[in-house]
C-alpha atoms as a PDB file:
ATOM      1  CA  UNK A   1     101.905 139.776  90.933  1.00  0.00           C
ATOM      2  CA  UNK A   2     100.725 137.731  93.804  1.00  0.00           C
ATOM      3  CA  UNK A   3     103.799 135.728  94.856  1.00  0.00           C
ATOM      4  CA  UNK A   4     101.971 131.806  95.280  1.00  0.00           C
ATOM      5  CA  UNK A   5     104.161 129.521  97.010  1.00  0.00           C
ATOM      6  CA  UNK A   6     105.377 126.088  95.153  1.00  0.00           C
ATOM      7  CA  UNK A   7     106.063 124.628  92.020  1.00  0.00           C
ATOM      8  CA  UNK A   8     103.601 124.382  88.999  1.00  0.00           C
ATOM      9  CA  UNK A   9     103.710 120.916  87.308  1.00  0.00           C
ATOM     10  CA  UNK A  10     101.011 120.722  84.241  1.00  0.00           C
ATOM     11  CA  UNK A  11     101.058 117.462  81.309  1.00  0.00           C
ATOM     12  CA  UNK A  12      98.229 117.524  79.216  1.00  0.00           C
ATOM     13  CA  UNK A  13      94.713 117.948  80.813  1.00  0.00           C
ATOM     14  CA  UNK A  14      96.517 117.756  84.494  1.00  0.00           C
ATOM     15  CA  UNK A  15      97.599 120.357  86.760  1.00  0.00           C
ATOM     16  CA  UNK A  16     100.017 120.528  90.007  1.00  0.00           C
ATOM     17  CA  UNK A  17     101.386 122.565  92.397  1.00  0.00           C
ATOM     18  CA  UNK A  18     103.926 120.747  94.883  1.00  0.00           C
ATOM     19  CA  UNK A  19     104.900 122.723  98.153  1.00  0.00           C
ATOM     20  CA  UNK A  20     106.862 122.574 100.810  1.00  0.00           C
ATOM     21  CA  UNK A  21     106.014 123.582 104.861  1.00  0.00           C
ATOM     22  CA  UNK A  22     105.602 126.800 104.428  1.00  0.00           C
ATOM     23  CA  UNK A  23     103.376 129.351 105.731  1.00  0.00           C
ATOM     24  CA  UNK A  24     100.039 129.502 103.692  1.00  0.00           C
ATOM     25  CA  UNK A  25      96.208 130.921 103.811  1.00  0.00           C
ATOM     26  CA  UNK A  26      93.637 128.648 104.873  1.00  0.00           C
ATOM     27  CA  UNK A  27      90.178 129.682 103.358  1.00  0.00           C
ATOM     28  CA  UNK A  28      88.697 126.541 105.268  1.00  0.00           C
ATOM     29  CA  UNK A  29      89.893 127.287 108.716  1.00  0.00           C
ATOM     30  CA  UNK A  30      90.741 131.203 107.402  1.00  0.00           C
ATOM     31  CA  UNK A  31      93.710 131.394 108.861  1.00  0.00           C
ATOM     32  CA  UNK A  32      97.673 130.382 108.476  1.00  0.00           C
ATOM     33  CA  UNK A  33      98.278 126.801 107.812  1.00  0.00           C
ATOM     34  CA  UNK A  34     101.638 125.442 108.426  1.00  0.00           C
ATOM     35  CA  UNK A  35     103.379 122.430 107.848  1.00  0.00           C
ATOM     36  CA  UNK A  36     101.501 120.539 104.985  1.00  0.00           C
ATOM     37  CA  UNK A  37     103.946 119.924 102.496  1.00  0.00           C
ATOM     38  CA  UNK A  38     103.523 118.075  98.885  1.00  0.00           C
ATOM     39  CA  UNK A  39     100.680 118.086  96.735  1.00  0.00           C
ATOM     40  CA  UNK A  40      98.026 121.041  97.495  1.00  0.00           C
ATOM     41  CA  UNK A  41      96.216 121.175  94.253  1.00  0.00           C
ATOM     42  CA  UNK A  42      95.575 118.808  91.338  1.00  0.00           C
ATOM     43  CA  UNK A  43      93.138 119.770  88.792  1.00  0.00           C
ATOM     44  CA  UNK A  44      92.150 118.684  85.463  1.00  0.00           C
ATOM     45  CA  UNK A  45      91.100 120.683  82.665  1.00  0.00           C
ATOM     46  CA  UNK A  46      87.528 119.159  82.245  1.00  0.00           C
ATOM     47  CA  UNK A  47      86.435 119.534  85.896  1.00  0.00           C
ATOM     48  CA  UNK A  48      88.150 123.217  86.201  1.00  0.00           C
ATOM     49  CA  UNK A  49      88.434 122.483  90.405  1.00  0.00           C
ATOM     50  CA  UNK A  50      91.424 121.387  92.885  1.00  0.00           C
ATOM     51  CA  UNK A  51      90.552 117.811  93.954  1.00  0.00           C
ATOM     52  CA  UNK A  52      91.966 118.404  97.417  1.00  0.00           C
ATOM     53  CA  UNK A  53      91.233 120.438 100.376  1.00  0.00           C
ATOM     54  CA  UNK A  54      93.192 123.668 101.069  1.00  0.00           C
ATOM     55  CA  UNK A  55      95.227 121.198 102.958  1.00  0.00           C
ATOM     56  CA  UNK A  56      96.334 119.291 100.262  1.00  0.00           C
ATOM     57  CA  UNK A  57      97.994 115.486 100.338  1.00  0.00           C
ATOM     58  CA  UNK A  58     100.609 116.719 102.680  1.00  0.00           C
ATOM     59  CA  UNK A  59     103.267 114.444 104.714  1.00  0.00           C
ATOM     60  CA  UNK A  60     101.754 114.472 108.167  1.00  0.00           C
ATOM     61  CA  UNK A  61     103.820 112.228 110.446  1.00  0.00           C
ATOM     62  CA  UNK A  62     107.332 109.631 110.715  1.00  0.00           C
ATOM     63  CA  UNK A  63     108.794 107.943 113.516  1.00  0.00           C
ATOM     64  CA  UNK A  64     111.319 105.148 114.453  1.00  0.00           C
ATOM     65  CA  UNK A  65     112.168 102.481 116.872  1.00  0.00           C
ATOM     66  CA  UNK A  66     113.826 103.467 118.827  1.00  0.00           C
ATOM     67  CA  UNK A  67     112.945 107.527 118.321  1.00  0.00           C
ATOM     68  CA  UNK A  68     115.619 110.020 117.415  1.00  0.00           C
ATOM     69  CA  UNK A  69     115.719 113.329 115.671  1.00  0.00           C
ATOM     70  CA  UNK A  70     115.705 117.131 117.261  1.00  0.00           C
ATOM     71  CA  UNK A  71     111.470 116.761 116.722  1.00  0.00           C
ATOM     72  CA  UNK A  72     111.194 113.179 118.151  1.00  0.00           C
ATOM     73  CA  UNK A  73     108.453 113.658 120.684  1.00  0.00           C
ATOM     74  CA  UNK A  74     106.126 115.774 118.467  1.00  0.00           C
ATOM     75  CA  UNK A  75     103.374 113.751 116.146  1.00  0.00           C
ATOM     76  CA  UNK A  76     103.733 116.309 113.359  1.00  0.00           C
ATOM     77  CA  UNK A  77     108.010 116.274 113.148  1.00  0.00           C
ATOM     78  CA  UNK A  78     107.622 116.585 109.297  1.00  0.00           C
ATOM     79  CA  UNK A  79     104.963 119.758 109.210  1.00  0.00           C
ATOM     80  CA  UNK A  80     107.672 121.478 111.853  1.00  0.00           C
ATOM     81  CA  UNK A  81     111.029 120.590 110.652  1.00  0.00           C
ATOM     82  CA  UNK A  82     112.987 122.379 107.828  1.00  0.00           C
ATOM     83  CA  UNK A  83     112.515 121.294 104.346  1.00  0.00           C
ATOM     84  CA  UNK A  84     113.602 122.135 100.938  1.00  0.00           C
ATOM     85  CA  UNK A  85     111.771 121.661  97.582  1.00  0.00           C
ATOM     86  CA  UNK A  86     113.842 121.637  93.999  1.00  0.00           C
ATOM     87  CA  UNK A  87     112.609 120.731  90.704  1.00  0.00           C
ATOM     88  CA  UNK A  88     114.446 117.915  89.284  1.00  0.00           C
ATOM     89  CA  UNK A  89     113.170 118.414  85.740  1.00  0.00           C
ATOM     90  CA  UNK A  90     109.512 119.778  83.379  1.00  0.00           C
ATOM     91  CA  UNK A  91     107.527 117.327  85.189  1.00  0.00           C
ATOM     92  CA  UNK A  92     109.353 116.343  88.963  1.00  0.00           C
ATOM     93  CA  UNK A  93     109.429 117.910  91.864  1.00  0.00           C
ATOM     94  CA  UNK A  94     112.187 117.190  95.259  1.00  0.00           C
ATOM     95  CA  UNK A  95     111.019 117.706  98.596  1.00  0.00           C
ATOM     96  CA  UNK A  96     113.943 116.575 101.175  1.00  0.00           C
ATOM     97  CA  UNK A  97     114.451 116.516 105.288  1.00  0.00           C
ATOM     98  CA  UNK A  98     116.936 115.522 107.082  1.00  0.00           C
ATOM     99  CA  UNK A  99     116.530 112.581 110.097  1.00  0.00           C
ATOM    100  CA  UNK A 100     118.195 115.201 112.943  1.00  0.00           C
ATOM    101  CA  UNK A 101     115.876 118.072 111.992  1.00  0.00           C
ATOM    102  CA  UNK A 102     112.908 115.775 112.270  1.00  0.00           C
ATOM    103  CA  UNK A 103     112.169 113.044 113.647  1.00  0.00           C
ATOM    104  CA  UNK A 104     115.116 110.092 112.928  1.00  0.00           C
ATOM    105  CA  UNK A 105     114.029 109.793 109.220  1.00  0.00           C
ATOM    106  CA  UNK A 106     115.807 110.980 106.107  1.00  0.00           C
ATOM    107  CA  UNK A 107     113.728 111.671 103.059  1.00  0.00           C
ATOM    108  CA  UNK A 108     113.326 112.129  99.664  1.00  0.00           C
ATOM    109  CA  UNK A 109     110.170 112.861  98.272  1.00  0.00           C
ATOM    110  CA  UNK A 110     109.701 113.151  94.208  1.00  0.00           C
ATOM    111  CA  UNK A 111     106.532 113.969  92.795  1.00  0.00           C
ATOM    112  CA  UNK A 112     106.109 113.463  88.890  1.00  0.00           C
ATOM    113  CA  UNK A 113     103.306 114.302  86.693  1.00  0.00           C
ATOM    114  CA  UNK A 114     102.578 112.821  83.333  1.00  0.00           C
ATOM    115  CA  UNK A 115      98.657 112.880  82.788  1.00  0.00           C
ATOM    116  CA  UNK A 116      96.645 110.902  83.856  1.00  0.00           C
ATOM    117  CA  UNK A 117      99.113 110.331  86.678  1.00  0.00           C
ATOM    118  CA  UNK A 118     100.680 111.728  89.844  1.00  0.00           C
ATOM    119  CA  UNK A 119     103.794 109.722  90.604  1.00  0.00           C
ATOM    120  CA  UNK A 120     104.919 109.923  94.295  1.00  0.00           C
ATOM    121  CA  UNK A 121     108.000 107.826  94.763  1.00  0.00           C
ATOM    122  CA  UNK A 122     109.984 108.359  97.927  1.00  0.00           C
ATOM    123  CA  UNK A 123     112.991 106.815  99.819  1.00  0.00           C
ATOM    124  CA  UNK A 124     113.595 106.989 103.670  1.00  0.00           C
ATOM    125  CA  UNK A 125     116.858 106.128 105.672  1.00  0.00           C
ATOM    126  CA  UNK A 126     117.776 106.320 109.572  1.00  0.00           C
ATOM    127  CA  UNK A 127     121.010 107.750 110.689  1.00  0.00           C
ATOM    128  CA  UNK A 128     121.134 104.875 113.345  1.00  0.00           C
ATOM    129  CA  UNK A 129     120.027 101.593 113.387  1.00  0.00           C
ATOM    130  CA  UNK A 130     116.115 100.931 113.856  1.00  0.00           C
ATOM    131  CA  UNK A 131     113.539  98.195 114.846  1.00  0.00           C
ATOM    132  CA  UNK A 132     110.585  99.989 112.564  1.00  0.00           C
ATOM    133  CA  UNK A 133     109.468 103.167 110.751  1.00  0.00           C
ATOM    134  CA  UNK A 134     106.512 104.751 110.022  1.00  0.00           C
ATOM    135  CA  UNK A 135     105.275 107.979 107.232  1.00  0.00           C
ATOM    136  CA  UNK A 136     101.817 108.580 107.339  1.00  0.00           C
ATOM    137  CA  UNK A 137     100.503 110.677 104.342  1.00  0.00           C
ATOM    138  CA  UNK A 138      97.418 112.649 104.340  1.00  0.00           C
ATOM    139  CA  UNK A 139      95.019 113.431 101.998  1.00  0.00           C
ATOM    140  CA  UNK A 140      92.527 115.542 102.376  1.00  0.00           C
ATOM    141  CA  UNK A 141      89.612 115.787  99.738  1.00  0.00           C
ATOM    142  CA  UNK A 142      87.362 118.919  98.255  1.00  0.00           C
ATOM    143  CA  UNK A 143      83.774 118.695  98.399  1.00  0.00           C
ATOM    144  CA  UNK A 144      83.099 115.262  97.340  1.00  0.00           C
ATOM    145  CA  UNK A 145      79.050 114.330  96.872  1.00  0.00           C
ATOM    146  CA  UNK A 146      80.484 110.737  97.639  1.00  0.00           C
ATOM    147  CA  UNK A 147      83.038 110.385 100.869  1.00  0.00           C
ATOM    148  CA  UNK A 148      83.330 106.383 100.339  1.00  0.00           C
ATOM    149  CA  UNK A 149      86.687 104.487  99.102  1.00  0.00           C
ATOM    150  CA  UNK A 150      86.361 101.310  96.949  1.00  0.00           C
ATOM    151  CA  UNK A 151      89.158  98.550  97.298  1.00  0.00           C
ATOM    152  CA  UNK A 152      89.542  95.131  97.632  1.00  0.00           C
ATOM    153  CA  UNK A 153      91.140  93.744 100.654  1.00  0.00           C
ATOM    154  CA  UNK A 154      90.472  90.253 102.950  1.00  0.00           C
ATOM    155  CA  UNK A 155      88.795  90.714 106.612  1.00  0.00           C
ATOM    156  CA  UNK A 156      88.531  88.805 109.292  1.00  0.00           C
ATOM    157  CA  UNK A 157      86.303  86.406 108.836  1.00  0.00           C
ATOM    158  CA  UNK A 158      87.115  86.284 104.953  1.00  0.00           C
ATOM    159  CA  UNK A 159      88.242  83.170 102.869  1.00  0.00           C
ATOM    160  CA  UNK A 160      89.489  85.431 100.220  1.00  0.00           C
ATOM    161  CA  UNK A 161      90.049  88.986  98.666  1.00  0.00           C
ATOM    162  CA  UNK A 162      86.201  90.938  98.345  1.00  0.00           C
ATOM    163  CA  UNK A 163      85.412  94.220  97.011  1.00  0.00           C
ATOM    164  CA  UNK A 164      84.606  96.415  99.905  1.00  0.00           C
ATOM    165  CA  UNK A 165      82.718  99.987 100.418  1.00  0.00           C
ATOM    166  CA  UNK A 166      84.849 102.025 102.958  1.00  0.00           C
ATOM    167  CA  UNK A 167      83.711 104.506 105.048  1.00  0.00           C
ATOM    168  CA  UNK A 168      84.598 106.423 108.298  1.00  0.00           C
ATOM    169  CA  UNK A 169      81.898 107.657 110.613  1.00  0.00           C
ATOM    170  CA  UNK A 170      83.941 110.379 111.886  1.00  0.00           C
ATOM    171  CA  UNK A 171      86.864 111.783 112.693  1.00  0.00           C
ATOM    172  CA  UNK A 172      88.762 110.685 116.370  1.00  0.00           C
ATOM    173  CA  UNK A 173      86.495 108.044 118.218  1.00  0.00           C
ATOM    174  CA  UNK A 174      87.665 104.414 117.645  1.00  0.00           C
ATOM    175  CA  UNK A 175      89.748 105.462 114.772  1.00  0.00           C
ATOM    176  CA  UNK A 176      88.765 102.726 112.930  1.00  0.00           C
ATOM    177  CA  UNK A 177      87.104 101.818 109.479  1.00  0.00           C
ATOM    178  CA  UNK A 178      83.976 100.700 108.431  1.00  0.00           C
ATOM    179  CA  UNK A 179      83.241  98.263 105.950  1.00  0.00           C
ATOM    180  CA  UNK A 180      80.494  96.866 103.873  1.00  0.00           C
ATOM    181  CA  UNK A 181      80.473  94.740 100.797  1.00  0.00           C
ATOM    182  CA  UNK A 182      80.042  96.416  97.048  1.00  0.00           C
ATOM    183  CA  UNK A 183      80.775  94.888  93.847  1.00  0.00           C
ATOM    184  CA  UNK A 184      81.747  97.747  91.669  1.00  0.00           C
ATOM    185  CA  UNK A 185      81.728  95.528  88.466  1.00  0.00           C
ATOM    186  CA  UNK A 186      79.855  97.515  85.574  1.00  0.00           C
ATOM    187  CA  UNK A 187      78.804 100.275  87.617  1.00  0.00           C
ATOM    188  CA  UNK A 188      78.749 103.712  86.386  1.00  0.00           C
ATOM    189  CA  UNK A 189      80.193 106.223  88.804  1.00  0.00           C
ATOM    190  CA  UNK A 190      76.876 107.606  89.799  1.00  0.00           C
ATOM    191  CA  UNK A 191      75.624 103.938  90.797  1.00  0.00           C
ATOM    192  CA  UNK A 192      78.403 103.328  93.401  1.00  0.00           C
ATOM    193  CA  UNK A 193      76.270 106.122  95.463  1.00  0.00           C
ATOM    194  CA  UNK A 194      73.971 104.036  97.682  1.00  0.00           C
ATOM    195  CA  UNK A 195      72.819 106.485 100.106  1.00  0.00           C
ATOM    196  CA  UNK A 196      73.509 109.886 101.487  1.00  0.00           C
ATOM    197  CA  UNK A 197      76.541 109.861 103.442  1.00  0.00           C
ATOM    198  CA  UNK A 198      75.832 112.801 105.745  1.00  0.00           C
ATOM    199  CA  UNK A 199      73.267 110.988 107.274  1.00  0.00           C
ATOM    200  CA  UNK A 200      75.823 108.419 109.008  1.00  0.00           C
ATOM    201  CA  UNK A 201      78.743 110.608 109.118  1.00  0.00           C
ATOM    202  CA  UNK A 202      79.756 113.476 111.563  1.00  0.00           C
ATOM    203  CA  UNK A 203      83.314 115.633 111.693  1.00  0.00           C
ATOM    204  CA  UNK A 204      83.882 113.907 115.024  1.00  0.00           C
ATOM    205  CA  UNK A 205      82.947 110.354 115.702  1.00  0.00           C
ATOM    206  CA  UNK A 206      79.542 110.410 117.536  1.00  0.00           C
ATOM    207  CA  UNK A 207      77.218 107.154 118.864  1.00  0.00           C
ATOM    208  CA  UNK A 208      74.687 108.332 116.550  1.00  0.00           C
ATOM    209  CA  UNK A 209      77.092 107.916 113.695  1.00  0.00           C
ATOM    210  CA  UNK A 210      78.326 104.267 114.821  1.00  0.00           C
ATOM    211  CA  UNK A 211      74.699 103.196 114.380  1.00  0.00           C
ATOM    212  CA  UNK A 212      73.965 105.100 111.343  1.00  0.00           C
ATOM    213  CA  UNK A 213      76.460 103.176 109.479  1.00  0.00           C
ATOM    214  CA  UNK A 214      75.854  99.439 110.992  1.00  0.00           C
ATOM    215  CA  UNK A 215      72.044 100.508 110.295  1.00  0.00           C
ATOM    216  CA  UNK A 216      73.095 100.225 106.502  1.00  0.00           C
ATOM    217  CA  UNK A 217      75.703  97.296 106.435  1.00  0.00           C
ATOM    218  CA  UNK A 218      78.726  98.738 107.891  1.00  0.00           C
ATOM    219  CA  UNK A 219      81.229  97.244 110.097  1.00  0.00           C
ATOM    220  CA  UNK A 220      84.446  97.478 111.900  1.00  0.00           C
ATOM    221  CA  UNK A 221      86.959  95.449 110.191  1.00  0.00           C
ATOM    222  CA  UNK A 222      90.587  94.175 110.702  1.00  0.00           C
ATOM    223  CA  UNK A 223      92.342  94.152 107.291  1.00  0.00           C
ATOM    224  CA  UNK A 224      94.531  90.557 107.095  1.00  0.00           C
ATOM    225  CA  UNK A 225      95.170  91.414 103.671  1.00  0.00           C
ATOM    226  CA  UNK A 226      95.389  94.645 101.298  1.00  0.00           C
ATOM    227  CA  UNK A 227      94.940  94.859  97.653  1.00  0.00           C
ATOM    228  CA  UNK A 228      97.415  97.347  97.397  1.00  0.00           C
ATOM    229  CA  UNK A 229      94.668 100.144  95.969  1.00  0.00           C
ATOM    230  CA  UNK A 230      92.203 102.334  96.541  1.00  0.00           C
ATOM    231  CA  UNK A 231      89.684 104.579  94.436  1.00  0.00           C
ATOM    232  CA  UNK A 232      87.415 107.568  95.532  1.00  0.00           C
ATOM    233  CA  UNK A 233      85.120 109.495  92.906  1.00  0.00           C
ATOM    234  CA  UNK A 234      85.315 113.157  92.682  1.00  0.00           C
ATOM    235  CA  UNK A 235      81.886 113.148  90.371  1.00  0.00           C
ATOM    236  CA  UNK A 236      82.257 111.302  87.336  1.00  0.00           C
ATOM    237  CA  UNK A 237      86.302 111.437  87.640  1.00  0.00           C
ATOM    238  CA  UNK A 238      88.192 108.414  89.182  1.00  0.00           C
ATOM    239  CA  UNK A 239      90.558 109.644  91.868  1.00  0.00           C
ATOM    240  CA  UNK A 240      92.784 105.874  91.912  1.00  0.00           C
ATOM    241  CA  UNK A 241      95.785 105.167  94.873  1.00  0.00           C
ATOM    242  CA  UNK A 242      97.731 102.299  93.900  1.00  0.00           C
ATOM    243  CA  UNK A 243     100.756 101.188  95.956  1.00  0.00           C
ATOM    244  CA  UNK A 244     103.527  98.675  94.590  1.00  0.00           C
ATOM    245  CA  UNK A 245     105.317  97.952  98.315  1.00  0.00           C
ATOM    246  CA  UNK A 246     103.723  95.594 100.769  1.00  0.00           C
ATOM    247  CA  UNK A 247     104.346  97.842 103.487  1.00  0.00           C
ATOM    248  CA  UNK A 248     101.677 100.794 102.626  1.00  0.00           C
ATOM    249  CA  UNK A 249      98.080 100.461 104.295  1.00  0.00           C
ATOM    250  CA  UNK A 250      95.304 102.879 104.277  1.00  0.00           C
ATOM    251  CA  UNK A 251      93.163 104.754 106.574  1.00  0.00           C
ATOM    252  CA  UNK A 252      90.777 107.408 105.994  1.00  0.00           C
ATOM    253  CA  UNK A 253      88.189 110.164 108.399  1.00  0.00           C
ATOM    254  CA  UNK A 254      85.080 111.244 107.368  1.00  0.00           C
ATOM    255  CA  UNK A 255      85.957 114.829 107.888  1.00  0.00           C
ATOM    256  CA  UNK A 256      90.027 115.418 108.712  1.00  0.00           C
ATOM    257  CA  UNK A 257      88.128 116.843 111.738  1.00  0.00           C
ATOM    258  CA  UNK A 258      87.622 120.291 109.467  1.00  0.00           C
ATOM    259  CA  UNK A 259      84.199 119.441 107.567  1.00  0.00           C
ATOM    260  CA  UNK A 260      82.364 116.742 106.074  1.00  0.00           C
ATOM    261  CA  UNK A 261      82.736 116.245 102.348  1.00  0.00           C
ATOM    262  CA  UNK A 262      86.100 116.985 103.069  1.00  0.00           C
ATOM    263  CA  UNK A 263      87.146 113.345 104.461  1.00  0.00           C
ATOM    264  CA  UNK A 264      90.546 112.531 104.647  1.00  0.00           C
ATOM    265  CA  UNK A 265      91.691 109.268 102.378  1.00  0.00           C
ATOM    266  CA  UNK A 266      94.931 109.004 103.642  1.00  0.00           C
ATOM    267  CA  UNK A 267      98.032 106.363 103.343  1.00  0.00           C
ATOM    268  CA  UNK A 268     100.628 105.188 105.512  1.00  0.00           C
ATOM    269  CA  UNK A 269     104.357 102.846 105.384  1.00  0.00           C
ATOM    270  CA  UNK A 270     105.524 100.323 108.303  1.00  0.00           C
ATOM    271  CA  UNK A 271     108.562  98.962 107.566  1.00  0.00           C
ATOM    272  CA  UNK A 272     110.944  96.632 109.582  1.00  0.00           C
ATOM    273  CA  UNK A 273     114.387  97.023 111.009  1.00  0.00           C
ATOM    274  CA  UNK A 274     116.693  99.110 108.952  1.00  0.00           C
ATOM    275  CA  UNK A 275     120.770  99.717 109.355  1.00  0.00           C
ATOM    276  CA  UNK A 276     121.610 103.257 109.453  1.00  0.00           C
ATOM    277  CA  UNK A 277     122.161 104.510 105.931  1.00  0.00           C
ATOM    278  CA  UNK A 278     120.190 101.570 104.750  1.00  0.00           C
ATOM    279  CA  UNK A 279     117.789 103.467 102.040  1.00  0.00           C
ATOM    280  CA  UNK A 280     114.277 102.147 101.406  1.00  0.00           C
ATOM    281  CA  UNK A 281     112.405 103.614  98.625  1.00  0.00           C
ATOM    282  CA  UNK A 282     108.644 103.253  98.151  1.00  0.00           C
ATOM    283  CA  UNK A 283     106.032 103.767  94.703  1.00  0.00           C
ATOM    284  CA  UNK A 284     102.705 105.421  95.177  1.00  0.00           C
ATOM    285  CA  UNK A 285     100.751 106.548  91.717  1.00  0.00           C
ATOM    286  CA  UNK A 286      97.952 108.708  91.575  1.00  0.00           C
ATOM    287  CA  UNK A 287      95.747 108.284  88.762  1.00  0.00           C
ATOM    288  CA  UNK A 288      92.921 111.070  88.075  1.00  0.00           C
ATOM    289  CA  UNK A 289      91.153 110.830  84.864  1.00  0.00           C
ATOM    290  CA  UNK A 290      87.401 110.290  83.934  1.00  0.00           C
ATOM    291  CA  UNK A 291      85.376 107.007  85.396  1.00  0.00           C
ATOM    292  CA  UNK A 292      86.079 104.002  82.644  1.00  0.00           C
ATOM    293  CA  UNK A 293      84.418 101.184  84.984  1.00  0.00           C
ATOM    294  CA  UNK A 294      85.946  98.981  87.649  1.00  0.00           C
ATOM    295  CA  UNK A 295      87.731  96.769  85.164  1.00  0.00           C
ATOM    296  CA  UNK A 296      89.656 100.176  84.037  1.00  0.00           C
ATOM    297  CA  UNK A 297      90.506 100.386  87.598  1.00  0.00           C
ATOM    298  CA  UNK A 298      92.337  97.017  87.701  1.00  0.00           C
ATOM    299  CA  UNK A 299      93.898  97.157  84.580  1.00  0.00           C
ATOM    300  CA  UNK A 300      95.715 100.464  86.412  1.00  0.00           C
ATOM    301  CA  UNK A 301      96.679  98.616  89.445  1.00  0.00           C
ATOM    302  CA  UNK A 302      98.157  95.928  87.077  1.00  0.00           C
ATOM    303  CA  UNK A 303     100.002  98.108  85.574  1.00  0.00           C
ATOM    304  CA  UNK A 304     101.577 100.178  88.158  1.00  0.00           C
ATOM    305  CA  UNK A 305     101.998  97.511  90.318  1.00  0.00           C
ATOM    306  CA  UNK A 306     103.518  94.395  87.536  1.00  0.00           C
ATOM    307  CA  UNK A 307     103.885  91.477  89.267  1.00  0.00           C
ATOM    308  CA  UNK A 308     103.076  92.432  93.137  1.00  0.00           C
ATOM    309  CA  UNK A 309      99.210  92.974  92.121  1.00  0.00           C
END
């Protein structure tokens, strides 16, 4: 028998298989892949595919203010540093690393499956005292016929929260994302396709991608505010990021600088001064299930989220 690395969650139509750093085959790049712990596959019975990328929703990078840890100067500490996955229970799995093996942040990482959801709840602590932190998380996708990310958020400029298309134009370059207004509101999943994303996209930022994308509404914008959510479609199923702390933000490539239709729809924490010791824990929930409408989406994010939606 084939000796697959991980733990196998499964709860009703969902499957997943929750990893740690080691070693594995990369089909994509073929060749070895280290250092993307957490979730590389999540599939549901009905679509019979792993929504991710070989790479997976893996824990990419953590620092603090002021830096400390054995790993502190590279930009990858968690993909590099030791790590150790349990599982708690039928339906949670433990990944854990310690602040002096990485890079100055403790952590403990439980991933939780009951279908239609993919809880990710983890808490962080310094050894020493700190100004800031930082976890960036990234996800990257499989094959998607649409690379955009729906959410509601307030630019500059903006009196109030709008629903925005996202969209990167490629991977390095500016860094930044682009966005243009889109009402989801009684859309069917096809409909929130409004034109072929290949044709304004590239795996690394070009000038002919910048002005594909302001050519069809487009723009940079600075987020002042964050609805605390995100959704991508994966065909007809809803692949929905909700986040209950303040401190999470987004960020997403067109390509995770492998391939386009693989884009990267990533998250990321920035908290404020901690003691050492002090724990922080966060909530992130991952809902997959068939489209049910934008109004379905909401009623999600008000439930995850209670009284901070």
């Amino acid at each position: 028998m084939v000796d697959i690395p991980g733990i196998v969650l499964t709860s009703g139509s969902l499957r997943a298989r929750i990893v740690d750093n080691s070693p594995r085959f990369s089909h994509l790049a073929d060749s070895a892949m280290e250092g993307m712990s957490g979730v590389a596959s999540l599939m549901h019975d009905a679509q019979r595919k792993n929504v991710f990328s070989d790479v997976g929703l893996n824990y990419e990078c953590a620092d603090t203010d002021p830096p400390a840890g054995e790993r502190r100067d590279a930009w990858n500490a968690p993909r590099l540093a030791p790590m150790r996955v349990d599982q708690v229970d039928d339906s949670t799995v433990r990944l854990t690393q310690k602040a002096a093996e990485a890079s100055g942040l403790n952590i403990v990482s439980d991933y939780r499956l009951s279908d239609p959801y993919l809880d990710h709840t983890f808490t962080i602590w310094p050894d020493h005292d700190i100004q800031a932190s930082g976890t960036f998380w990234a996800s990257y996708m499989n094959q998607v016929q649409n690379t955009s990310l729906f959410l509601r958020a307030m630019l500059d400029g903006d009196a109030h929260m709008c629903w925005y298309e996202a969209t990167s134009v490629g991977h390095s370059g500016d860094g930044k994302v682009r966005y243009r207004p889109f009402d989801p509101t009684d859309k069917a999943w096809h409909e929130h396709l409004q034109d072929n994303p290949l044709l304004r996209q590239s795996i690394t930022q070009t000038d002919e991608s910048r002005r594909a994308a302001e050519a069809v509404g487009f723009r940079v914008g600075d987020v002042r505010a964050f609805g605390g959510f995100f959704y991508g479609l994966v065909d007809d199923f809803l692949l929905l990021y909700i986040f209950r702390e303040p401190d999470f933000r987004m960020w997403m490539s067109a390509s995770g600088s492998i391939a386009l239709r693989n884009p990267a729809w990533d998250y990321a924490t920035r908290g404020g001064p901690q003691r050492a010791g002090e724990r922080r824990t966060y909530h992130t929930r991952v809902v997959y299930k068939p489209f049910a409408g934008a109004a379905d989406v909401m009623q999600e994010v008000a439930t995850f989220r209670g009284s901070a939606a």
